[in-house]
N, C-alpha and C. Protein backbone atom coordinates (compact mmCIF):
# COMPACT_ATOMS: atom_id res chain seq x y z
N UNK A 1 7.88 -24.67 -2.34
CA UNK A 1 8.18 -25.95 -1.75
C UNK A 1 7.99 -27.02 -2.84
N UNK A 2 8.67 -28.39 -2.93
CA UNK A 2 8.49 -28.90 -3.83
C UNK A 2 8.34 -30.12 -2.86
N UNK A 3 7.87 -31.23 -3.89
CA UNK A 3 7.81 -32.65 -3.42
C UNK A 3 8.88 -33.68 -3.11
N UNK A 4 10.11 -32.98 -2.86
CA UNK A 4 10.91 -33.76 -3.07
C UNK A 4 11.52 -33.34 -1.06
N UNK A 5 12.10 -34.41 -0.22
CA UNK A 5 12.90 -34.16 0.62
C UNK A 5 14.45 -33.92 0.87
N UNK A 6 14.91 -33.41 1.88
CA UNK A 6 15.90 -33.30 2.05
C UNK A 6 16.79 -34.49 3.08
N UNK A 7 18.05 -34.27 3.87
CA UNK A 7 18.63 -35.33 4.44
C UNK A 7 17.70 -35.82 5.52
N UNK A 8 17.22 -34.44 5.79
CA UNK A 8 16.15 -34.37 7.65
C UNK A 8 15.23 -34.72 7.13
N UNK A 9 14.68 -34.68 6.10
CA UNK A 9 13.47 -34.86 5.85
C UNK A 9 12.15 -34.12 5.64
N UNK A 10 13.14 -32.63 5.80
CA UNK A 10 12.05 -31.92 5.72
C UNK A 10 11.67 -31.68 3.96
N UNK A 11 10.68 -31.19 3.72
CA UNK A 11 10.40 -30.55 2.08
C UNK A 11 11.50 -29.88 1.40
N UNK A 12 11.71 -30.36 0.51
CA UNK A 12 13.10 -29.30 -0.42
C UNK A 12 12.39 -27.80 -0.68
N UNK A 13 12.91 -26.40 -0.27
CA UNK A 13 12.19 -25.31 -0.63
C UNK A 13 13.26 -24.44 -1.36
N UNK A 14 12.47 -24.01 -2.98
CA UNK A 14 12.90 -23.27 -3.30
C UNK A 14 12.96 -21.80 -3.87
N UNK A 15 13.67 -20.86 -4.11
CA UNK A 15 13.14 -19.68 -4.50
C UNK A 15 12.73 -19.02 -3.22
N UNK A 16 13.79 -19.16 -2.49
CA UNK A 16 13.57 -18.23 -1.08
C UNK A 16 14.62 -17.19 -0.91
N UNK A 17 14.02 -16.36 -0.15
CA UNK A 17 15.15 -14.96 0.35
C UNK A 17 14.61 -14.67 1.78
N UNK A 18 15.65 -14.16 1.79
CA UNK A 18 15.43 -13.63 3.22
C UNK A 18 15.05 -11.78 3.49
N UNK A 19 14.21 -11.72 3.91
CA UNK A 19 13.47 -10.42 4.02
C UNK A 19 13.87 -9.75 4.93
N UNK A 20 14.44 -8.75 5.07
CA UNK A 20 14.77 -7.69 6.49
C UNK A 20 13.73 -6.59 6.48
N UNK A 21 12.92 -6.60 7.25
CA UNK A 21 11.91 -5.31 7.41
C UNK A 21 12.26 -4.08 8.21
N UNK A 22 11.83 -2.89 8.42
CA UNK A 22 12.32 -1.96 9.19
C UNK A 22 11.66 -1.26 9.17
N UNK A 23 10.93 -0.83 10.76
CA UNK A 23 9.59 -0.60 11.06
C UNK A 23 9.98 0.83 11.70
N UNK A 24 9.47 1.92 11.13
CA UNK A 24 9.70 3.41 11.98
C UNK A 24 8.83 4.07 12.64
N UNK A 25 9.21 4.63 13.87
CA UNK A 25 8.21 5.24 14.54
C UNK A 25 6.96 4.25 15.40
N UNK A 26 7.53 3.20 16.03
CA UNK A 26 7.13 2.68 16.15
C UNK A 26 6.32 2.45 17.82
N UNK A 27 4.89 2.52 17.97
CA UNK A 27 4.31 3.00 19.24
C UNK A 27 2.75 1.50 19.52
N UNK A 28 2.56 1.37 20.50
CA UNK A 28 1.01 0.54 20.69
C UNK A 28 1.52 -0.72 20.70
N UNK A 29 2.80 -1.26 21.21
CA UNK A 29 3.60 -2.57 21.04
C UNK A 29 2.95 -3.44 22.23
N UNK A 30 2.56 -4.45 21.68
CA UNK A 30 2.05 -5.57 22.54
C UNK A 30 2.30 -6.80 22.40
N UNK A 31 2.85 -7.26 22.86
CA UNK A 31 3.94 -8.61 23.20
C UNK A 31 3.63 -9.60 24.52
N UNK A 32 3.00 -10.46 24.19
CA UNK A 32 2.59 -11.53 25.04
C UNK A 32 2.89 -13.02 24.89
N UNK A 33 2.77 -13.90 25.68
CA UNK A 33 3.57 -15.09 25.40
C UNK A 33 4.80 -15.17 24.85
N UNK A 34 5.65 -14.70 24.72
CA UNK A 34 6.87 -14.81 23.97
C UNK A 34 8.30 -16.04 24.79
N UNK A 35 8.04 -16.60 24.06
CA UNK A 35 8.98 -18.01 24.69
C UNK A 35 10.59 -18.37 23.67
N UNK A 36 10.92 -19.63 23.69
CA UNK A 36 12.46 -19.85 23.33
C UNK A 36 12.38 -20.55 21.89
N UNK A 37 10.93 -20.75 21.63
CA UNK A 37 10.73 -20.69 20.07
C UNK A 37 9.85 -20.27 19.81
N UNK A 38 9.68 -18.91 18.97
CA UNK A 38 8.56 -18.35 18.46
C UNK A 38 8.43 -18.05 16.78
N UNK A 39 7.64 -19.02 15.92
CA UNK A 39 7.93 -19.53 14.58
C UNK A 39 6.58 -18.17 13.96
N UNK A 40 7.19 -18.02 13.27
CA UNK A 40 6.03 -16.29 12.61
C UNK A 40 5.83 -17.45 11.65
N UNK A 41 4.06 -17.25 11.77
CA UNK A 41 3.58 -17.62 10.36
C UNK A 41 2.92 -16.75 9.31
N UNK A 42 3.30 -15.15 9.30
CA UNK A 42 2.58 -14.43 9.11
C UNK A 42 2.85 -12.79 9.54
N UNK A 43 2.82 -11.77 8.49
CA UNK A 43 2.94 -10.62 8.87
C UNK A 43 1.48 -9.83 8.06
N UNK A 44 1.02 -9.45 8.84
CA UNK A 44 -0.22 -8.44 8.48
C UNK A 44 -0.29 -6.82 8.38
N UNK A 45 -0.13 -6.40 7.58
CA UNK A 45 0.01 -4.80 7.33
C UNK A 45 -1.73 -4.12 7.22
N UNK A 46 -1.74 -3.13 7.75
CA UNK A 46 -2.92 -2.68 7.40
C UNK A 46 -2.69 -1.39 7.84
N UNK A 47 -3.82 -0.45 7.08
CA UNK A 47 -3.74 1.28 7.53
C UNK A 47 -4.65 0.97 8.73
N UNK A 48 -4.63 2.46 9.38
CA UNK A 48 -5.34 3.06 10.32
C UNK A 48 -5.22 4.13 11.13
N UNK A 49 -6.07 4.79 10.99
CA UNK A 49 -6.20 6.08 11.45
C UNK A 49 -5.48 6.53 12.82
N UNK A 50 -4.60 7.52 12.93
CA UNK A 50 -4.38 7.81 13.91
C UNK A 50 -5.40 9.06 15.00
N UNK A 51 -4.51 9.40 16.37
CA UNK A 51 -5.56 10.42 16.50
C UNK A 51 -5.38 12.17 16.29
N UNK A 52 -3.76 12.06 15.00
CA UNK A 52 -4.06 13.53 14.53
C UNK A 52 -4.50 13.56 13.01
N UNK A 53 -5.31 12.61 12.89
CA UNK A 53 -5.74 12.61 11.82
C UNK A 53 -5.15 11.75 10.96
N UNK A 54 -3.47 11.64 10.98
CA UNK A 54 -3.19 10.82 9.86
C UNK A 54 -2.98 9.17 9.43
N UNK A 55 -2.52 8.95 8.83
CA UNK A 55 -2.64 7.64 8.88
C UNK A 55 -1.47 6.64 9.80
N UNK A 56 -1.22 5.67 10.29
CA UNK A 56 -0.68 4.35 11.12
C UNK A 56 -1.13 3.52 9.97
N UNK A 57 0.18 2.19 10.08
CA UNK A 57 0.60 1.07 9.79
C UNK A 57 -0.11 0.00 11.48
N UNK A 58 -0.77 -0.79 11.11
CA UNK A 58 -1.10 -1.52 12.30
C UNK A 58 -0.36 -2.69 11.60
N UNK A 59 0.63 -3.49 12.26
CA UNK A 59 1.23 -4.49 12.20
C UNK A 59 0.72 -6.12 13.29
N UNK A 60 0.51 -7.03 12.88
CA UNK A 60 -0.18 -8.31 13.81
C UNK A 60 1.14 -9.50 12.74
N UNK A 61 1.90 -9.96 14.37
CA UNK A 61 2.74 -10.85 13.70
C UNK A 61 1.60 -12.11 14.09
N UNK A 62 1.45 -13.29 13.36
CA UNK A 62 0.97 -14.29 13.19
C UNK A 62 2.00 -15.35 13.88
N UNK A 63 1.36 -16.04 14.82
CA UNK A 63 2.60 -17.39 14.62
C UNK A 63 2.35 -18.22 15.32
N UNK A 64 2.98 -19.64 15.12
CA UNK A 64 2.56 -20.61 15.28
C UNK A 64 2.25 -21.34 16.68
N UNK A 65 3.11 -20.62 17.51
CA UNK A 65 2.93 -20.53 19.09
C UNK A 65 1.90 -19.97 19.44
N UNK A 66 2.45 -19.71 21.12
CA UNK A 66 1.32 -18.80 21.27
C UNK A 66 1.95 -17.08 21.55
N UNK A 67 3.23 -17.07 20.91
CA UNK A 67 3.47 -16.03 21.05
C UNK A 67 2.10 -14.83 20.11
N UNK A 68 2.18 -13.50 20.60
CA UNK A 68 1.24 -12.65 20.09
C UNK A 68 2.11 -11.06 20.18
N UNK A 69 1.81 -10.49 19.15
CA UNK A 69 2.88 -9.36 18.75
C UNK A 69 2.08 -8.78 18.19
N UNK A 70 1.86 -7.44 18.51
CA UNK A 70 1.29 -6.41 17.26
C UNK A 70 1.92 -5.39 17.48
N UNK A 71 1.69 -4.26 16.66
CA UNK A 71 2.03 -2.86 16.64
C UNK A 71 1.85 -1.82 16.06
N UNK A 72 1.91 -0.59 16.00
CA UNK A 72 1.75 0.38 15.22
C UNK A 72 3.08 1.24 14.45
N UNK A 73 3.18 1.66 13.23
CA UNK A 73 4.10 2.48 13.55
C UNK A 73 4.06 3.55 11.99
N UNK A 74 4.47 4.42 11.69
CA UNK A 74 4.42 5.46 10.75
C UNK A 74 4.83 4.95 9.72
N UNK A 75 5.95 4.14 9.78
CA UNK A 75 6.26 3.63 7.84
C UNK A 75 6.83 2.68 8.01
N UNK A 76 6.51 1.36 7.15
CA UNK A 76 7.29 0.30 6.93
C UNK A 76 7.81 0.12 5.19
N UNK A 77 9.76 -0.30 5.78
CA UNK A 77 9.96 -0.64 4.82
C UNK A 77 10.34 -1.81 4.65
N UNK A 78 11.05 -2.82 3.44
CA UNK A 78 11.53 -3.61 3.26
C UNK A 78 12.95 -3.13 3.02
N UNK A 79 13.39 -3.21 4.16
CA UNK A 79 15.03 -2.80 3.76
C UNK A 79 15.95 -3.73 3.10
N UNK A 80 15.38 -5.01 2.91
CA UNK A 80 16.67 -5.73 2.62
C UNK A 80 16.15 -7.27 1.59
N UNK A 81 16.22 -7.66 0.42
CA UNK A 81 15.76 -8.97 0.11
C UNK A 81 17.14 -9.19 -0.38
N UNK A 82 17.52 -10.63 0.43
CA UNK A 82 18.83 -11.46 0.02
C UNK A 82 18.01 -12.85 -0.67
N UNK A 83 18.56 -13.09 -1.74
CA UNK A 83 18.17 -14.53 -1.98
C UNK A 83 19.24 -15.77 -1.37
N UNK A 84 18.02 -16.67 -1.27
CA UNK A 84 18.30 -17.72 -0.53
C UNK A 84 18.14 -17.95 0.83
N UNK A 85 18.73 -19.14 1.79
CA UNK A 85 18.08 -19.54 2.62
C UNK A 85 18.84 -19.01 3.93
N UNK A 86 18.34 -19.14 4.93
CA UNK A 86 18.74 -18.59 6.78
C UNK A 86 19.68 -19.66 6.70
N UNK A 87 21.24 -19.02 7.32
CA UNK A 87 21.92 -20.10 8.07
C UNK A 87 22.01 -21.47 8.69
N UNK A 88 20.69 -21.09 9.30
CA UNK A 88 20.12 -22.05 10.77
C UNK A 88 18.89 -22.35 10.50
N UNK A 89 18.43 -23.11 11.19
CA UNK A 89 16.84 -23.32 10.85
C UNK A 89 16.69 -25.11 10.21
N UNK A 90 15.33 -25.08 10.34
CA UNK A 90 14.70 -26.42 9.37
C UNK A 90 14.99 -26.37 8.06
N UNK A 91 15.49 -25.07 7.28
CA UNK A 91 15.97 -25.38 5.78
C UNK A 91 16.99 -25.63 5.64
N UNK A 92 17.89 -25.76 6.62
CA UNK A 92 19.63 -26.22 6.10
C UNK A 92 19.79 -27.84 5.91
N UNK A 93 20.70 -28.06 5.33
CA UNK A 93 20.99 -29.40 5.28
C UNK A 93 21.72 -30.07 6.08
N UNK A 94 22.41 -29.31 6.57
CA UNK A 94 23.44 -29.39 8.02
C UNK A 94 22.52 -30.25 9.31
């Protein structure tokens, strides 16, 4: 982010991409509050033990609502980094 604004006014941001994740095997999904804007401030990865011994991905989406999301699942990847910015959103100039 830099110091400078845009037309809206929001912060000029640069050096962004857009991240596509892709979560497999995915089980322990808990989803609460979920409303008509739910802004992620945050993705949390961590191991943990499953109960045949091996290891789980515990996933906790963060965000600025009160939406609340977690999950488990066998492998996460990053399937996809595009540079630059989302269509839509507070970063367009549109």
């Amino acid at each position: 982010m830099t110091r400078e604004v845009n037309e809206k006014g929001y912060f000029k941001c640069i050096k962004h991409c857009i991240i596509q994740f892709r979560f497999e095997t995915v089980d322990d999904v808990s989803l609460r509050h979920f409303g008509h804007q739910n802004v992620i401030d945050g993705i949390s990865l961590s191991f943990v033990p499953a109960i045949d011994g091996s290891r789980r991905i515990a996933v906790e989406v963060e965000s600025l609502s009160e939406m609340e999301l977690s999950f488990s699942c066998r492998r996460a990847v990053v399937a996809g980094l595009t540079p630059g910015l989302p269509a839509e959103g507070v970063y367009t100039a549109s």
